[in-house]
Protein backbone atom coordinates (compact mmCIF):
# COMPACT_ATOMS: atom_id res chain seq x y z
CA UNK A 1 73.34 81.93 102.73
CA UNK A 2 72.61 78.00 101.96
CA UNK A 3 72.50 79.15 98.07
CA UNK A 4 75.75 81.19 98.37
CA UNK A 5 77.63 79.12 100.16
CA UNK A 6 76.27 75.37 100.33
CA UNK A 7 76.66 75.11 104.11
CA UNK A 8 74.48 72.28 104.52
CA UNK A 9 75.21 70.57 101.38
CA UNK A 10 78.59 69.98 102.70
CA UNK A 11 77.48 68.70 105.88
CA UNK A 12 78.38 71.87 108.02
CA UNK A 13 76.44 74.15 109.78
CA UNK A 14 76.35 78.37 110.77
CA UNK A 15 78.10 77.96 113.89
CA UNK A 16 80.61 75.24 112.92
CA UNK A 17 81.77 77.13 110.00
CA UNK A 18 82.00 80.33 112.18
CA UNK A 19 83.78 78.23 115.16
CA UNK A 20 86.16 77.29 112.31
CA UNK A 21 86.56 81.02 111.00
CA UNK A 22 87.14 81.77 114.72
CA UNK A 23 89.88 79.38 115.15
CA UNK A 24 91.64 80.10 111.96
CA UNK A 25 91.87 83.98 112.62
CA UNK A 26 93.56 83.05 116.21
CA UNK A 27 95.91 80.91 114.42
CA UNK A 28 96.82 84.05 112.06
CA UNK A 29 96.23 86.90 113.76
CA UNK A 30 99.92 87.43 114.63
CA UNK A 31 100.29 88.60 111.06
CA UNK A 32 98.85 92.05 112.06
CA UNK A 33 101.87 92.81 113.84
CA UNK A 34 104.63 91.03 112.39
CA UNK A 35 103.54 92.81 108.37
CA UNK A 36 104.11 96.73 109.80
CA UNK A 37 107.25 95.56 111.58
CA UNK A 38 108.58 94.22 108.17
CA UNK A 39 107.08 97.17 106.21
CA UNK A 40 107.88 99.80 108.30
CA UNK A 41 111.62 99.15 107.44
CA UNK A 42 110.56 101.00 103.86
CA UNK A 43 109.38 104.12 105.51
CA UNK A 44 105.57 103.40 105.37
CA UNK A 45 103.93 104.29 108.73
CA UNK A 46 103.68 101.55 110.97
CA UNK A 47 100.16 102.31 112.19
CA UNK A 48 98.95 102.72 108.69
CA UNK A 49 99.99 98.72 107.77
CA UNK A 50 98.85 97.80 110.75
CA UNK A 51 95.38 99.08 109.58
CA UNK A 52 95.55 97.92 105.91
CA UNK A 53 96.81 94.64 106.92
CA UNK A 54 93.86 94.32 109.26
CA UNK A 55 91.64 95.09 105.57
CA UNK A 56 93.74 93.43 103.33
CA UNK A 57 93.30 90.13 105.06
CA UNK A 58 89.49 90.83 105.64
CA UNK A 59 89.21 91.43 101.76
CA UNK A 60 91.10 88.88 100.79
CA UNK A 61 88.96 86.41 103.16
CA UNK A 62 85.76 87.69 101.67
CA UNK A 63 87.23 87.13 97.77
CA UNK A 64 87.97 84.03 99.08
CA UNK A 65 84.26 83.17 100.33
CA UNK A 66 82.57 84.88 97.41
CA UNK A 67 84.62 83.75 94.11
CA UNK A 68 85.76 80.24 95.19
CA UNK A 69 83.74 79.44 98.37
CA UNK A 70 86.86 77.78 100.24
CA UNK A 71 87.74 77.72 103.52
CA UNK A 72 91.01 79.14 103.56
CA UNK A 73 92.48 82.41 105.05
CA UNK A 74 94.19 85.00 103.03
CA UNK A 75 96.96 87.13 104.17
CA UNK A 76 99.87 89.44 103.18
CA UNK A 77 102.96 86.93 102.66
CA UNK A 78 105.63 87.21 105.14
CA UNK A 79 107.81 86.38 102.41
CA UNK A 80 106.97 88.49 99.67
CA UNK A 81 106.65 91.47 102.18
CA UNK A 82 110.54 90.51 102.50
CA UNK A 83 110.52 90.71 99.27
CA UNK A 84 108.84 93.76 98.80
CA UNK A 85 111.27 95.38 101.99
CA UNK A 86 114.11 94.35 101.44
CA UNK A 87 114.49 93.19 97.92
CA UNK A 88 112.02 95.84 95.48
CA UNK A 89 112.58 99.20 98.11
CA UNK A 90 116.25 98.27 99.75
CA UNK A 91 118.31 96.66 97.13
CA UNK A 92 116.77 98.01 93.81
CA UNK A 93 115.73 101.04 95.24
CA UNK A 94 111.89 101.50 94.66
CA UNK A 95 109.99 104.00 96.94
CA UNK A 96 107.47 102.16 98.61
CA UNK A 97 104.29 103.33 96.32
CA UNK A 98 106.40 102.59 93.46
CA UNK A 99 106.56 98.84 94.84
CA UNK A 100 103.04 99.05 95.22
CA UNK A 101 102.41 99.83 92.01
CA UNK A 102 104.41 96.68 91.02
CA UNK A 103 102.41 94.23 93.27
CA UNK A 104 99.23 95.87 91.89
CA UNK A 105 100.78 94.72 88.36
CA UNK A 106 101.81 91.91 88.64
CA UNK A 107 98.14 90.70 90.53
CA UNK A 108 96.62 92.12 87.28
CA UNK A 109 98.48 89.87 84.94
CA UNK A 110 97.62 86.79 87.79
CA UNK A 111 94.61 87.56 86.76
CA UNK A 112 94.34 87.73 83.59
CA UNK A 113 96.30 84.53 83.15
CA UNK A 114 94.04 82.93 85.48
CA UNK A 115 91.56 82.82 82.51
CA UNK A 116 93.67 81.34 80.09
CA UNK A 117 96.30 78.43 79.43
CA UNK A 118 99.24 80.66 79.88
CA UNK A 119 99.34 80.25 83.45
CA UNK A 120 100.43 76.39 82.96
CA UNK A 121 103.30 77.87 81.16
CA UNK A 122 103.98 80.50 83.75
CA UNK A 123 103.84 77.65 86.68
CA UNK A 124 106.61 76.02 84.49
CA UNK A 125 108.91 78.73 84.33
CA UNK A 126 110.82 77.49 87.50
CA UNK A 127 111.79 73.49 88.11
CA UNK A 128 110.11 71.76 91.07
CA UNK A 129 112.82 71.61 93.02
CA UNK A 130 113.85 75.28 92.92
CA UNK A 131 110.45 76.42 94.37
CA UNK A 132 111.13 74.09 97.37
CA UNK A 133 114.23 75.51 97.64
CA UNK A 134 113.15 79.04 97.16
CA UNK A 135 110.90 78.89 99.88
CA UNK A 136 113.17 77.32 102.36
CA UNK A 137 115.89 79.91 101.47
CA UNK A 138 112.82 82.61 101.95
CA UNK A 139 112.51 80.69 105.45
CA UNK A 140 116.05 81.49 106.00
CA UNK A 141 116.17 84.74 105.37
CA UNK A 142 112.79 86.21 107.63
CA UNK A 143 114.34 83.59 110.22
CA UNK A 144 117.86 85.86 110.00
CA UNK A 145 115.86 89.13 109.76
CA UNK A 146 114.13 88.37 112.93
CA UNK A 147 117.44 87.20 114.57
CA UNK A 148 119.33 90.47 113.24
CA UNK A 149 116.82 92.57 114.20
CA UNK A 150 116.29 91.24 117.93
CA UNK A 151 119.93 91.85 118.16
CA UNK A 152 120.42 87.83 118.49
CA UNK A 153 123.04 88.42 115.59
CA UNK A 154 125.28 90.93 114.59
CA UNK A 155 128.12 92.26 112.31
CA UNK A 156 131.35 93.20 113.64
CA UNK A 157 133.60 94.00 110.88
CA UNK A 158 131.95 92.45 108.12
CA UNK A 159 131.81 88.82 110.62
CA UNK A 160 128.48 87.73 111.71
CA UNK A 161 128.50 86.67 115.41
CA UNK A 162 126.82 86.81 118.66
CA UNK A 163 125.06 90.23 119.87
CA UNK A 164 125.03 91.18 123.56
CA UNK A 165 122.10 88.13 124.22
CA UNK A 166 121.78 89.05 128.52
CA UNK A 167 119.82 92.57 127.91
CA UNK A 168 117.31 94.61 125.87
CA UNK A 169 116.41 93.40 122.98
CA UNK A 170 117.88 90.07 122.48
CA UNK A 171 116.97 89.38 125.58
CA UNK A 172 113.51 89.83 125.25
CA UNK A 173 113.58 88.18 122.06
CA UNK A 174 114.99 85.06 123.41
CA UNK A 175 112.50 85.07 126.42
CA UNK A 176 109.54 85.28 123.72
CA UNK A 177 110.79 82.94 121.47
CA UNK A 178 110.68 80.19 124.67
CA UNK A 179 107.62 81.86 125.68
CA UNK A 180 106.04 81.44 121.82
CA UNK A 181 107.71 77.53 121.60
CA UNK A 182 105.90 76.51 124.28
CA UNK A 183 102.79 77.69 123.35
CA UNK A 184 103.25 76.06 120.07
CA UNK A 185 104.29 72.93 122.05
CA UNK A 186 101.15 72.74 123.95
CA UNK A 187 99.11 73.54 121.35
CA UNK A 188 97.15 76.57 122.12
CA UNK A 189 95.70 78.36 119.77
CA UNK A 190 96.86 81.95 118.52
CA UNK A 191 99.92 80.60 120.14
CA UNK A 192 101.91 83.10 118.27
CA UNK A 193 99.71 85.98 118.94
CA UNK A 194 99.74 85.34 122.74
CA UNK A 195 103.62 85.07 122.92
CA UNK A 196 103.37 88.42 121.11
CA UNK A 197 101.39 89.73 124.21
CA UNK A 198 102.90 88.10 126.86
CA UNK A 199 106.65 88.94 125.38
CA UNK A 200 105.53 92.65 124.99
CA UNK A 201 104.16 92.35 128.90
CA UNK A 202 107.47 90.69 130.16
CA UNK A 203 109.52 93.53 128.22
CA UNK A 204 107.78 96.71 130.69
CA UNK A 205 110.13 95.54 133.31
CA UNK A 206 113.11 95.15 131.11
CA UNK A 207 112.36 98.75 130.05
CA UNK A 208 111.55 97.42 126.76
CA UNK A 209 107.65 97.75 125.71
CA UNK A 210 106.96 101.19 125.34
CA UNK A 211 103.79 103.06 127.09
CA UNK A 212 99.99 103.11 125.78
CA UNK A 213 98.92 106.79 124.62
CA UNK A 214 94.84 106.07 123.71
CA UNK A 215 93.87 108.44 120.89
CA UNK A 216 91.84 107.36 118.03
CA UNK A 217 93.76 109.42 115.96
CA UNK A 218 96.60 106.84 115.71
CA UNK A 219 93.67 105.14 112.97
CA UNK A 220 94.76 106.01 109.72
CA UNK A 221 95.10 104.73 106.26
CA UNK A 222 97.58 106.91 105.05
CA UNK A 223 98.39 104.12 102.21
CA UNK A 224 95.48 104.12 100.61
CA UNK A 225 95.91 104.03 96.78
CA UNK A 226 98.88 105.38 96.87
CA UNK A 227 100.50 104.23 93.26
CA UNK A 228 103.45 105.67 91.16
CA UNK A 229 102.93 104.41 87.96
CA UNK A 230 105.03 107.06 85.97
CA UNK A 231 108.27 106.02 88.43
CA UNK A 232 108.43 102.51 88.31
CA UNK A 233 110.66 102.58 85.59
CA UNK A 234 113.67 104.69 87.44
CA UNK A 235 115.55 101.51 88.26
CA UNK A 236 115.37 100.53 84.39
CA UNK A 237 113.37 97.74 82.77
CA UNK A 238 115.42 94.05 83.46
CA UNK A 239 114.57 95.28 87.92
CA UNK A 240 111.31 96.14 86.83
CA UNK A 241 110.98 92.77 84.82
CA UNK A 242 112.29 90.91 87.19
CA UNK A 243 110.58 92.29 90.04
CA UNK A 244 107.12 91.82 88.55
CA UNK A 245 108.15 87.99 87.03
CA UNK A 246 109.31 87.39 90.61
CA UNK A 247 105.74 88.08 91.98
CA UNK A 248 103.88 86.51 89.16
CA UNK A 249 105.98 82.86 89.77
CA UNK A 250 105.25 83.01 94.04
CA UNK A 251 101.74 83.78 93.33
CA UNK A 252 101.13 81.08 91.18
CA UNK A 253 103.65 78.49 93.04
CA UNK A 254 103.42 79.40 96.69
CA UNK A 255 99.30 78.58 97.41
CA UNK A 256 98.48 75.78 98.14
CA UNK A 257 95.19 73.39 97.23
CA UNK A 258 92.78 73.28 99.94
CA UNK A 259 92.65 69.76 101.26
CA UNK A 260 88.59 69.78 101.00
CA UNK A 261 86.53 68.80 97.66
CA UNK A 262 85.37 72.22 96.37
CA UNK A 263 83.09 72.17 93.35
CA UNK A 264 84.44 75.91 92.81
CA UNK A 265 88.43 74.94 92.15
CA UNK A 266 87.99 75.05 88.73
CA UNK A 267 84.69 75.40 86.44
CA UNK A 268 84.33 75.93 82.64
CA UNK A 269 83.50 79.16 81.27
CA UNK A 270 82.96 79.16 77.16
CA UNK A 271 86.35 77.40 76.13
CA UNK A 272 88.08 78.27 78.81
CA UNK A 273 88.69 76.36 82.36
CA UNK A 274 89.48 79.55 84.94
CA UNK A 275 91.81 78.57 87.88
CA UNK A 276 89.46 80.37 90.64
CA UNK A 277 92.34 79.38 93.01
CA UNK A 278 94.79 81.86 90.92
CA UNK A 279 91.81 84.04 90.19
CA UNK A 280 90.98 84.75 94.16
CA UNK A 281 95.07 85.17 94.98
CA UNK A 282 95.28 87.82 91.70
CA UNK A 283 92.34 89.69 92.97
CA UNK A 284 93.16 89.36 96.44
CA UNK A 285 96.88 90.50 95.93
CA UNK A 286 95.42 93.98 93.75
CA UNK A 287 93.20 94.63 96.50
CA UNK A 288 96.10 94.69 98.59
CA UNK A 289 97.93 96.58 96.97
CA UNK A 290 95.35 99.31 97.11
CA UNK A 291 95.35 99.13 100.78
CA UNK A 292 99.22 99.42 100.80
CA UNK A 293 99.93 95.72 101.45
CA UNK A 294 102.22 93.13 99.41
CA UNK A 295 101.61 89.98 97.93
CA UNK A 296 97.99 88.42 99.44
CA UNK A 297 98.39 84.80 99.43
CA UNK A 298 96.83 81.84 101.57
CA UNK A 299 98.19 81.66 104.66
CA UNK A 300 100.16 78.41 105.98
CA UNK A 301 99.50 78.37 109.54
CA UNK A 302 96.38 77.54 109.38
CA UNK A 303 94.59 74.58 111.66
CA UNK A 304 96.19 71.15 110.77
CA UNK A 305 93.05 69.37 112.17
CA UNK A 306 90.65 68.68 109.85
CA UNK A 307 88.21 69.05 113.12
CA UNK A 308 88.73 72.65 113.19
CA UNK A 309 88.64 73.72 109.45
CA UNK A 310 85.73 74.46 107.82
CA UNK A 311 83.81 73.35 104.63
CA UNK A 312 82.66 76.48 103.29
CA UNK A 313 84.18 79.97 102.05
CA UNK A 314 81.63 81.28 104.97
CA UNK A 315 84.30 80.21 107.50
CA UNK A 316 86.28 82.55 105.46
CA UNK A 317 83.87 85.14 105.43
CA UNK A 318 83.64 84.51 109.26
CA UNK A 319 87.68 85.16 109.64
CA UNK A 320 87.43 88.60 107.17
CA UNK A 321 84.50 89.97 109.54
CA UNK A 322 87.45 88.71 112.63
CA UNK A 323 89.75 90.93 110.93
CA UNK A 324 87.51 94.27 110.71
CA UNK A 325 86.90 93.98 114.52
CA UNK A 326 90.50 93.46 115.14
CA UNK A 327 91.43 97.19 113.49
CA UNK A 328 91.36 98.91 117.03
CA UNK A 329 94.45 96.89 117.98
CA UNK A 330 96.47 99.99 116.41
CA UNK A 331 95.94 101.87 119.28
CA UNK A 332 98.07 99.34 120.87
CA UNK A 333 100.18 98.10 117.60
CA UNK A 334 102.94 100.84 118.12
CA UNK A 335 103.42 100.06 121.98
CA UNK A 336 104.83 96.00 120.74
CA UNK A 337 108.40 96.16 120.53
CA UNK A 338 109.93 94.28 117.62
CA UNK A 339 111.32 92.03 120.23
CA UNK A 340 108.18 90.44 120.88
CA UNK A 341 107.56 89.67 117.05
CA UNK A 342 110.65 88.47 115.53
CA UNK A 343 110.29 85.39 117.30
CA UNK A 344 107.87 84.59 114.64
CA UNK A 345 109.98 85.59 112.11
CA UNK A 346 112.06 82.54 113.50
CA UNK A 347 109.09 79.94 113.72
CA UNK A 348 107.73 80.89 110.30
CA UNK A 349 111.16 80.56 108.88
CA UNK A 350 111.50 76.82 110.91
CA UNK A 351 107.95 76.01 109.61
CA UNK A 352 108.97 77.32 105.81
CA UNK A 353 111.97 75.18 105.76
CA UNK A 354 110.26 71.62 105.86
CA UNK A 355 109.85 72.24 102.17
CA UNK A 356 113.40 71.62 101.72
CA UNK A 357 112.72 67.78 102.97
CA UNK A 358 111.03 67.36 99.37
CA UNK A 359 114.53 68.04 97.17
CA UNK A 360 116.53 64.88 96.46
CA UNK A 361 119.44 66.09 98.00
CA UNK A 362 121.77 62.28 96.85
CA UNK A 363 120.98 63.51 93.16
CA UNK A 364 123.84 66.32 92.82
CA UNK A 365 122.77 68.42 89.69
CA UNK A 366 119.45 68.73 91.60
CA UNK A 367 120.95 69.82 94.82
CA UNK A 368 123.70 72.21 93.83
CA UNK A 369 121.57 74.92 92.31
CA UNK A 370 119.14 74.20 94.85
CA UNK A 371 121.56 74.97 97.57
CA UNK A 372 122.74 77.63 96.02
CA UNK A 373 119.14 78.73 95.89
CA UNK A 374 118.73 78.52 99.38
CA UNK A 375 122.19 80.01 100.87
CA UNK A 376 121.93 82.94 98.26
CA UNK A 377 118.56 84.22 99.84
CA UNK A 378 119.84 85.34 103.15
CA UNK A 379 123.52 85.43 102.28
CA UNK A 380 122.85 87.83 99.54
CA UNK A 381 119.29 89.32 101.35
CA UNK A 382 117.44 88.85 98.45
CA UNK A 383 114.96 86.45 96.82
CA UNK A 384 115.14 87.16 93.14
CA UNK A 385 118.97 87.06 93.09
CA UNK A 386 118.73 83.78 95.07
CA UNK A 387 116.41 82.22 92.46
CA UNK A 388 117.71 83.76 89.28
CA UNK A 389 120.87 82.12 90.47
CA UNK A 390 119.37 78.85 91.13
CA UNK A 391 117.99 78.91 88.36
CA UNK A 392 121.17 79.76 85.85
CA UNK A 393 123.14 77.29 87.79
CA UNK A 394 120.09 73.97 87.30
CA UNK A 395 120.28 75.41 83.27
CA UNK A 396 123.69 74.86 82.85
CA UNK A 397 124.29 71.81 84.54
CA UNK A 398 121.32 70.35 82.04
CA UNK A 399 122.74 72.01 79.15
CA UNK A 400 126.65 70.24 80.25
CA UNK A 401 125.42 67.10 80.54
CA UNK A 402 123.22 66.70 77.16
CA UNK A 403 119.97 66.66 79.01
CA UNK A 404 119.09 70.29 77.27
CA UNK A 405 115.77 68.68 75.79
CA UNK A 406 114.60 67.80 79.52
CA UNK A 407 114.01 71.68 79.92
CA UNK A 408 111.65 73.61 78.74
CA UNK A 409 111.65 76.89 76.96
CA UNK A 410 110.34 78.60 79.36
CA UNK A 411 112.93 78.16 81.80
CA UNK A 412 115.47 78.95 79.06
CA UNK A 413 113.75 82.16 78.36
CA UNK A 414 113.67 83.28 82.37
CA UNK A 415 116.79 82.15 82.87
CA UNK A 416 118.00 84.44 79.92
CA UNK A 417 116.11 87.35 81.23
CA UNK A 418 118.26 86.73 84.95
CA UNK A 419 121.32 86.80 82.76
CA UNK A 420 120.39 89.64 81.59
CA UNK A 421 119.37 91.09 84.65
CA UNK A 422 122.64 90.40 86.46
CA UNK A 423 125.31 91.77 84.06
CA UNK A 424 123.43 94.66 83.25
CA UNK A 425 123.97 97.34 85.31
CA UNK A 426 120.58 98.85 87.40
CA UNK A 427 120.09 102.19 87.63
């Protein structure tokens, strides 16, 4: 263990780093249900994702532990599972293996980038600014998802307003987002899974939370490697482009450094320096995708004291063993109504939107197409029209005012191939 993972050389010990696995699982174990509520707007079986999100997670910890030795927690992306919902399967029309098959893609050419300098050009594809924006706008939109879904909002004639807010649904949703804030205020950990559980307890008298059938037959992984390589072309090439460039730029853009020295971040191999950070979210993501998951990416609500985070991947390893013994909460997943878990579709999008505070909103050509970037992604309910967008609009305005040199050709070529993709029609 000391040779795999250097616990002592980095001043930890077993238990601490365990303790620290502990704590992070409780601060993400909320994901399990909040990943088959998304998903199971595409048709895949909720208990199913419940199951493979329970393994994906584990997997990716493990990766994690074994190719970088960080102590960081993977998970499915609440974002790209929007993403993968709402933008590959609703609006371009992609069965859900076929979307599958695209994550599975696009984590293969992660990883083969990860080995070369082409993923410095890749990472440059979109200005700074724009992935700020793009993740607040992704904020946004899971934030209005979780309010349209509770019932919180609705649409009345093509208006948005005000849903019935003093029954059913919303008003579940309303009592577990206070019940979920307040956790989160007093700082208890799992504070989001709890206000899962305690909103789904305070909806049985509301007639909400349905009943408990036990039955280990509800177990299943009916998503298992469950590809459709030969279809993903139905929607023609510029959505399939698109679609997998879209995945490629989150994955690279989206993680985030750990905040602890690890000798593993990056190491020389012949010529080449491989990005293990890249490396672990590519292999992560594929495994994924074989368990019927999106995007696996590190997850941001981890613990913000330093205290309570460990030193060593075997805090991560801890978290993926966490996750196997947590599989047994499908018997219970189905029973949870969506009321009690879009409240964290709210918090995550309040938490995702603090990366807006980094955009210099008093320069204008920097904060028109990064508005436009964030008001496209739940106005139009989708993130690669939001960002293609963005990004046409922050081209032009350089081209316009002479400053064409101050972009690269990489952003010239994406932002060609969103032209493209936007005024030719998809199949």
């Amino acid at each position: 263990m000391e040779a795999l993972f250097k616990i002592k050389e980095k001043g930890s010990s077993p238990g601490a780093e365990i303790l620290a696995g502990l704590t992070s699982f409780l601060s993400v174990i909320c994901i399990i249900f909040v990943v088959p509520e998304i998903l199971s707007a595409t048709g895949m079986p909720y208990t199913a994702v419940l199951v493979a999100t329970c393994l994906a997670c584990a997997t990716g910890c493990f990766l994690t532990a074994l190719i970088s030795n960080l102590p960081l927690v993977r998970t499915p992306a609440l974002g790209m599972s929007a993403f993968f919902a709402y933008s590959l399967c609703n609006q371009l029309g992609y069965t859900w293996p076929q979307a599958l098959t695209i994550v599975l893609i696009s984590g293969a050419l992660c990883a083969a980038a990860a080995f070369t300098p082409f993923r410095d050009i890749i990472t440059s594809c979109i200005p700074e600014p724009l992935k700020k924006a793009s993740l607040a706008g992704i904020g946004l939109f899971i934030a209005f998802i979780g309010l349209s879904a509770a019932g919180i909002v609705t649409t009345v004639d093509g208006r948005p307003g005000l849903g019935s807010l003093t029954s059913g649904n919303a008003l579940l949703a309303i009592i577990g987002l206070a019940v979920t804030s307040l956790l989160i205020a007093w700082k208890i950990k799992g504070a989001m899974f709890f206000g899962i559980i305690i909103t789904s307890i305070i909806g049985i008298p509301l007639g909400v939370t349905g009943s408990f059938s036990p039955g280990f037959t509800n177990i299943n992984l009916s998503t298992f490697l469950l590809f459709d390589f030969k279809g993903i072309l139905s929607g023609g090439i510029f959505p399939l482009i698109i679609s997998i460039m879209t995945l490629c730029l989150f994955s690279m853009f989206s993680d985030k450094k750990p905040s602890c020295e690890a000798d593993s971040d990056k190491e020389k191999t012949g010529k080449a320096a491989v990005d293990l950070t890249l490396l672990t979210n590519a292999a992560a993501t594929c495994s994924g995708a074989v368990f019927g998951m999106p995007m696996v990416l590190t997850h941001d609500d981890t613990p913000e004291d330093e205290d309570e985070t460990g030193l060593t991947g075997f805090s991560s390893f801890a978290a993926g063993l966490f996750f196997l013994l947590a599989i047994p909460l499908a018997l219970f997943g189905r029973i949870v109504p969506g009321a009690a878990v879009f409240p964290v579709f709210v918090i995550t999008g309040i938490r995702m939107l603090k990366s807006a505070t980094d955009i210099d909103w008093g320069e204008f050509e920097t904060a028109l197409p990064c508005f436009i970037t964030i008001a496209a992604t739940p106005f139009a309910y989708s993130i690669p029209h939001s960002l293609g967008m963005g990004l046409v609009f922050h081209t032009l305005i350089k081209l316009f005012r002479g400053k064409a040199k101050e972009v690269p050709v990489a952003v010239y070529i994406v932002t060609l191939i969103f032209i493209a993709f936007f005024i030719f029609p998809q199949k």
